[in-house]
Protein backbone atom coordinates (compact mmCIF):
# COMPACT_ATOMS: atom_id res chain seq x y z
CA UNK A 1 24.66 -72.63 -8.81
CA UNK A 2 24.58 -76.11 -7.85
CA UNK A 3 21.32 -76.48 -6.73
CA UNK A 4 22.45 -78.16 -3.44
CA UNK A 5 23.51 -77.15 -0.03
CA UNK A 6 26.87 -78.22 1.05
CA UNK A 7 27.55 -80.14 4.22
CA UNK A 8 30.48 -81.96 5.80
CA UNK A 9 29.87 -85.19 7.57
CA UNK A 10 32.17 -85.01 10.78
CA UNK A 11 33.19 -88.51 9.89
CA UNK A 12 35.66 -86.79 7.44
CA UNK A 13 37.38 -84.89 9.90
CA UNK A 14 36.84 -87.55 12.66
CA UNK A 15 38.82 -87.48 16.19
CA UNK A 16 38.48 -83.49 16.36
CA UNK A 17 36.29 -82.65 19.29
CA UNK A 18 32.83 -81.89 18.47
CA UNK A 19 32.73 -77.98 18.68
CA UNK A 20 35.46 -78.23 17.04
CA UNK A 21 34.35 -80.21 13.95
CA UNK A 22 31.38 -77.20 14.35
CA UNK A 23 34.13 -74.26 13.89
CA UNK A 24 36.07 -76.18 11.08
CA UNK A 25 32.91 -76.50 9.03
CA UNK A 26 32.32 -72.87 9.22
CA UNK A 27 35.77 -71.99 8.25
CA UNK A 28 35.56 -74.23 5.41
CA UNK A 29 32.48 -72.44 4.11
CA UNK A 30 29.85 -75.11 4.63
CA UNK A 31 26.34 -74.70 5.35
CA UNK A 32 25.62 -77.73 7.46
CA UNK A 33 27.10 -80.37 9.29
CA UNK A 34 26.37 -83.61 9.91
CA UNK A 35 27.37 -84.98 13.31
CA UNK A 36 27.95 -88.09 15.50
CA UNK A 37 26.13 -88.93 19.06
CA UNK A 38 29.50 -90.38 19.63
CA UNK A 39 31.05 -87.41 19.50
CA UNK A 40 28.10 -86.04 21.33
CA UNK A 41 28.34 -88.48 24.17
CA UNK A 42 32.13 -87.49 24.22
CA UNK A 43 31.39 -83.76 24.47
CA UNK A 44 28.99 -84.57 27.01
CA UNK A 45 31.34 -86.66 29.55
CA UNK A 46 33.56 -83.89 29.70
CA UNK A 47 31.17 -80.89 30.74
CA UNK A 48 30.02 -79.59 27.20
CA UNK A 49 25.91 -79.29 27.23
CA UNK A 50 23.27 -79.58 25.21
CA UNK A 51 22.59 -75.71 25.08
CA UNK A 52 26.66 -75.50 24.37
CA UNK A 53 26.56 -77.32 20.93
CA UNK A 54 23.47 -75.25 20.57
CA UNK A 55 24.88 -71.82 20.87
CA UNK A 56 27.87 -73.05 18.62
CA UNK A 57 25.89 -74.55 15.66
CA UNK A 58 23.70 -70.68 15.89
CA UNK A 59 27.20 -68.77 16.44
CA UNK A 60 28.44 -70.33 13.54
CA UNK A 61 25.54 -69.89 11.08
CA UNK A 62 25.55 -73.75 10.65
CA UNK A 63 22.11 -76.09 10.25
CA UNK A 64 22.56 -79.37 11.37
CA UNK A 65 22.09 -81.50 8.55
CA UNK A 66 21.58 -84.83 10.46
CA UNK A 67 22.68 -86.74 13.43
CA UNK A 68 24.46 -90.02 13.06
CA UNK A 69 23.13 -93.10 14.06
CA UNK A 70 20.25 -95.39 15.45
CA UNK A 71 21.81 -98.90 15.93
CA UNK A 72 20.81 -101.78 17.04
CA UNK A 73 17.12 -101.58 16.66
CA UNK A 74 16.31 -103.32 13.50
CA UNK A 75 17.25 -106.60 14.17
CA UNK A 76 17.15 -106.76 18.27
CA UNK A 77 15.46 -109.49 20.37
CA UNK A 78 11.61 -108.73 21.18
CA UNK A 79 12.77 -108.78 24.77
CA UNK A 80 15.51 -105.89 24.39
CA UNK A 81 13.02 -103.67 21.66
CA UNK A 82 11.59 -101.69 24.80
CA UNK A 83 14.73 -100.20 25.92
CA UNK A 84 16.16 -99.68 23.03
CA UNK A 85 12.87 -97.99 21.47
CA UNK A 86 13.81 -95.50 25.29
CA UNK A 87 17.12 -95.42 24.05
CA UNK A 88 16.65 -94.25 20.06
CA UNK A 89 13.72 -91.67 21.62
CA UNK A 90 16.31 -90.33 24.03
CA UNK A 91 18.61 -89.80 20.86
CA UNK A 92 16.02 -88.04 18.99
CA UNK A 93 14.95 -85.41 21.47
CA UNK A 94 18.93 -84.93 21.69
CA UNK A 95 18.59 -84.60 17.68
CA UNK A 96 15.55 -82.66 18.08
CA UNK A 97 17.37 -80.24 20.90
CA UNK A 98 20.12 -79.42 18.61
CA UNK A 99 17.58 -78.52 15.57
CA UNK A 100 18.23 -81.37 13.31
CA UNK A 101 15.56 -82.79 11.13
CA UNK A 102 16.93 -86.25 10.45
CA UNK A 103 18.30 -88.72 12.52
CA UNK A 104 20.43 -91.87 10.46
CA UNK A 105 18.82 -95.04 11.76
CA UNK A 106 21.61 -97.78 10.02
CA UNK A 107 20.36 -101.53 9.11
CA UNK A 108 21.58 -104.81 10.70
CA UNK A 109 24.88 -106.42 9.57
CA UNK A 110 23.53 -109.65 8.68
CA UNK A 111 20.00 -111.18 7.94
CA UNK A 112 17.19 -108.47 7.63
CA UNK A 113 13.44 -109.27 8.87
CA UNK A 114 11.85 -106.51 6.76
CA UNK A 115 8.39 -106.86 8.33
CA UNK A 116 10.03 -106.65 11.73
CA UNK A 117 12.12 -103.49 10.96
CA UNK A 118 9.38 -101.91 9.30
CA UNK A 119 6.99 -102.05 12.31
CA UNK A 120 9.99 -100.72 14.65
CA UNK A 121 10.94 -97.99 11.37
CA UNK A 122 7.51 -97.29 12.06
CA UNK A 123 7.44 -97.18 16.11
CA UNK A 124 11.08 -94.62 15.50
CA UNK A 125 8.98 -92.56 12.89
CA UNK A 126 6.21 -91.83 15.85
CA UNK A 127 8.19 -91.16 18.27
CA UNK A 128 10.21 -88.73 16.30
CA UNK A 129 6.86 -87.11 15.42
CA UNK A 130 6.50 -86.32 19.02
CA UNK A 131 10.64 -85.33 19.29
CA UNK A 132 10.33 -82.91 16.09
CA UNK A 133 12.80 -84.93 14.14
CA UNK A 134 12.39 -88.34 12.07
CA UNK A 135 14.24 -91.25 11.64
CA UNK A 136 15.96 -91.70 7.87
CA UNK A 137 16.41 -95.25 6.96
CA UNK A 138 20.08 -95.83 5.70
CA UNK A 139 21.46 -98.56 3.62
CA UNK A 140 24.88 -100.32 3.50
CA UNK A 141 26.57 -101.82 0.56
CA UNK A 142 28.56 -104.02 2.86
CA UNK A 143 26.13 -105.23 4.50
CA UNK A 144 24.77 -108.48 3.97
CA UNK A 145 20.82 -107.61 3.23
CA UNK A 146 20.20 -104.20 3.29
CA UNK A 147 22.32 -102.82 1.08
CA UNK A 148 20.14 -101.23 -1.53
CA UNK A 149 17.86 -98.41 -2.21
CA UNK A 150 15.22 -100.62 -2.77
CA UNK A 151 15.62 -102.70 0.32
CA UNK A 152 15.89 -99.21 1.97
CA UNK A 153 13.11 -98.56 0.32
CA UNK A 154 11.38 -101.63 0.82
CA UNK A 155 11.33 -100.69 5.20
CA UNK A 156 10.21 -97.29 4.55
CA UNK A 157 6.83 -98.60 2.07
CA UNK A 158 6.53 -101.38 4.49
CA UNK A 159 5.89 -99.39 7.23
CA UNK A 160 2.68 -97.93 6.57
CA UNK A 161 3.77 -94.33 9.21
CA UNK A 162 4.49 -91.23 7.00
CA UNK A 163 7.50 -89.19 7.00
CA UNK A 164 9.82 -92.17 6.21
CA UNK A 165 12.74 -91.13 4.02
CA UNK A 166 16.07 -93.08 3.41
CA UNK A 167 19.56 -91.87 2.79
CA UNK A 168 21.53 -92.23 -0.19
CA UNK A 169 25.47 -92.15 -0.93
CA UNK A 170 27.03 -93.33 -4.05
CA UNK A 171 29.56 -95.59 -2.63
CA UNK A 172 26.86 -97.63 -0.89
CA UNK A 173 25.26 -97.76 -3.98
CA UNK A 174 28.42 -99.52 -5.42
CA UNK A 175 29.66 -101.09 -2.96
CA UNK A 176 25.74 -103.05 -2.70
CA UNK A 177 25.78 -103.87 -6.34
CA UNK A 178 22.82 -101.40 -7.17
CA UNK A 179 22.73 -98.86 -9.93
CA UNK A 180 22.48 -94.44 -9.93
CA UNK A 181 19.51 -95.19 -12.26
CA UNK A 182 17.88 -96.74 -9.52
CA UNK A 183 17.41 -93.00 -8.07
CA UNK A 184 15.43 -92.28 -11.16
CA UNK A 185 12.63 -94.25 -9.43
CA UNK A 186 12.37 -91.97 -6.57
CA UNK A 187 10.51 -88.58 -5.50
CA UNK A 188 12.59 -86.17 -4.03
CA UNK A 189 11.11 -85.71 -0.98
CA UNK A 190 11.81 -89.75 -0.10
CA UNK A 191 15.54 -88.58 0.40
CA UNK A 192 16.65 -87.16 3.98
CA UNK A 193 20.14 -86.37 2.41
CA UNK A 194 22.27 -87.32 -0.40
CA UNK A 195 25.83 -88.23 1.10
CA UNK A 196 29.07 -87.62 -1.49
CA UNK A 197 32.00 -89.54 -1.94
CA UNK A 198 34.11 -91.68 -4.96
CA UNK A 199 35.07 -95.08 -4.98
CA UNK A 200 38.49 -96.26 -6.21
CA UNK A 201 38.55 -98.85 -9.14
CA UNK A 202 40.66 -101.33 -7.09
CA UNK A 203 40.28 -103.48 -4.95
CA UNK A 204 37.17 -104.98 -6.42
CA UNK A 205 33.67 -103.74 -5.67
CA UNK A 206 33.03 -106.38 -2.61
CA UNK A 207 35.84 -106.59 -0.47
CA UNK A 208 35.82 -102.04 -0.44
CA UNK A 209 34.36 -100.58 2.82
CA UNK A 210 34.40 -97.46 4.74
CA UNK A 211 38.27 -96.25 4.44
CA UNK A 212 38.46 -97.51 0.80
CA UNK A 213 36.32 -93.89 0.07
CA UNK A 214 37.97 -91.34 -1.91
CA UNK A 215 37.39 -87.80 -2.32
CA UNK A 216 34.77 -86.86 -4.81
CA UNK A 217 36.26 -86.89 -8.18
CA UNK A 218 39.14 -88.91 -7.32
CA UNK A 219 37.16 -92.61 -8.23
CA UNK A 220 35.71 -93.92 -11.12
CA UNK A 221 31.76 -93.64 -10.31
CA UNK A 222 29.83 -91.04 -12.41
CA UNK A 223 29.32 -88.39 -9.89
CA UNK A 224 27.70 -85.77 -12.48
CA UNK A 225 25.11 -88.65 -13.03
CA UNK A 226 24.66 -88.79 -9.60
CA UNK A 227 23.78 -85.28 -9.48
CA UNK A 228 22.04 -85.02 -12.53
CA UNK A 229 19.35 -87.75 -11.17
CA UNK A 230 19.33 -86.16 -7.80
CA UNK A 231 18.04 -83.16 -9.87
CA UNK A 232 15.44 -84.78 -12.30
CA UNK A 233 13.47 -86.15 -9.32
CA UNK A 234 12.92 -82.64 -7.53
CA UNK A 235 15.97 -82.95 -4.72
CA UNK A 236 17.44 -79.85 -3.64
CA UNK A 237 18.40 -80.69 0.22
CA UNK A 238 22.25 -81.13 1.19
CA UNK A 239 25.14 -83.15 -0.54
CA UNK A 240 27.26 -83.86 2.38
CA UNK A 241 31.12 -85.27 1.96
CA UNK A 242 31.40 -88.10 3.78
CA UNK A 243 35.04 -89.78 3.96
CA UNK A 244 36.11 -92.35 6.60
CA UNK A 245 40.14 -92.06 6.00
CA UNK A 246 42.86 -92.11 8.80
CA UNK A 247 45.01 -90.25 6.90
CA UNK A 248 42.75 -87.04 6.77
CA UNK A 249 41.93 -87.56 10.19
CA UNK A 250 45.60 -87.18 11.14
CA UNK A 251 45.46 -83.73 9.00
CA UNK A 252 44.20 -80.37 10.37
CA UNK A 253 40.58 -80.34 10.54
CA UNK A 254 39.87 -77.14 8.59
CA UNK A 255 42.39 -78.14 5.59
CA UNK A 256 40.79 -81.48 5.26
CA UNK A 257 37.23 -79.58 5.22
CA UNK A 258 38.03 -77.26 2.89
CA UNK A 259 39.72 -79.73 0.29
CA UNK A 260 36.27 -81.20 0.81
CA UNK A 261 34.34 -78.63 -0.43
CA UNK A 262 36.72 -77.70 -2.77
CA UNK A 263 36.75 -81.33 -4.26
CA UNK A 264 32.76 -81.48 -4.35
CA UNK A 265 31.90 -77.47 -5.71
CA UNK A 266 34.96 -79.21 -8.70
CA UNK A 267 32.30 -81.97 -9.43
CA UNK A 268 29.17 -80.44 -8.77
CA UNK A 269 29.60 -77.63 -10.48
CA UNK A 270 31.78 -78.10 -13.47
């Protein structure tokens, strides 16, 4: 056994409608899925409810992993914070209503004013005590600050609310420079979710973003390390594949999700 539940981020199958991505995931075999308020807000414009992605994440035997993302409010002006603090608590009751646990909440492109986005972290982390789900802090190897687990880390500490976790994905971790040792620092209850993916040797490390992902396996980072570390330090929540490829997303939806599970039970498990 791998000591991990499986999930498939809807990223990987993106431009399939959202109960959609739902039924493909069960097909495939998953446990959980991981899914986009884009997609949500898509579902939701044309007549789907609430209670309807509900009743298909229950039909299906599916948890919802998390829901992807809080933008915007690390590095907004003090004048725009209030209604964006209504809009991030409006998407975490939606989180909340569809029985996630985590919402993503992604860093700023550019410059990062930790002490600023740590009191706001904090702020999310409140009002997702109230919603029944909490806030994850994410970091970005291609962006230009936060881009670490330690900076992730860094907003989380800094905070001073508990229930602050961060996410962490082994491209990102490449792609920012850091090291998989670096988990080795980490309890295992300071990780929301452990996204899975490769990275391709070429091009070099800092011009490789989203699409340059491959399927687990099919890179050169040390996956099994990955793992391995994810075990030491007491983790046992979801690995979730997590591709952003226009070429899968032009495939059928339940081929591309099983090859996904197939390709991460090949690493995982071997």
């Amino acid at each position: 056994m791998s000591g991990f539940d499986y999930s498939l981020n809807a990223s990987t199958i993106r431009g399939t409608p959202i109960l959609q991505q739902i039924q493909a995931a069960a097909a495939a075999g998953y446990h959980g899925i991981e899914l986009w308020f884009a997609d949500l807000d898509a579902a939701l414009a044309e007549g789907v409810t609430l209670d309807g992605v509900r009743r298909s994440l229950n039909e299906s035997g599916l948890r919802l992993a998390t829901m992807i993302y809080l933008g915007g409010w690390f590095e907004a002006e003090e004048s725009e914070w209030p209604w964006i603090k209504v809009d991030c608590t409006l998407r975490l009751e939606q989180a909340a209503a569809l029985g996630a646990k985590y919402v993503i909440a992604s860093p700023p492109e550019g410059s990062a004013d930790v002490k600023l986005g740590a009191r706001r972290y904090g702020e999310l982390l409140e009002a997702g005590e109230v919603a029944g789900v909490l806030p994850a802090m994410e970091f970005l190897g291609f962006v230009e600050e936060l881009n670490t687990i330690e900076s992730a880390l860094e907003v989380v500490e800094s905070a001073g609310y508990p229930g602050g976790t961060i996410v962490v994905d082994p491209f990102h971790i490449f792609r920012g420079g850091g090291s998989l040792e670096t988990l080795a620092t980490l309890r295992g209850d300071q990780i929301a979710i452990a996204h899975f993916n490769d990275a391709p040797a070429s091009p070099c490390r800092e011009v490789q973003h989203d699409c340059d992902r491959v399927w687990p396996g099919d890179g050169h980072l040390d996956l099994p390390r990955y793992c391995a570390l994810l075990r030491q330090i007491g983790y046992r929540g979801w690995l979730s594949v997590e591709l952003f490829r226009e070429d899968l997303w032009k495939r059928d939806p339940v081929e591309v999700a099983r090859l996904g599970l197939e390709k991460m039970r090949a690493v995982v498990e071997a």
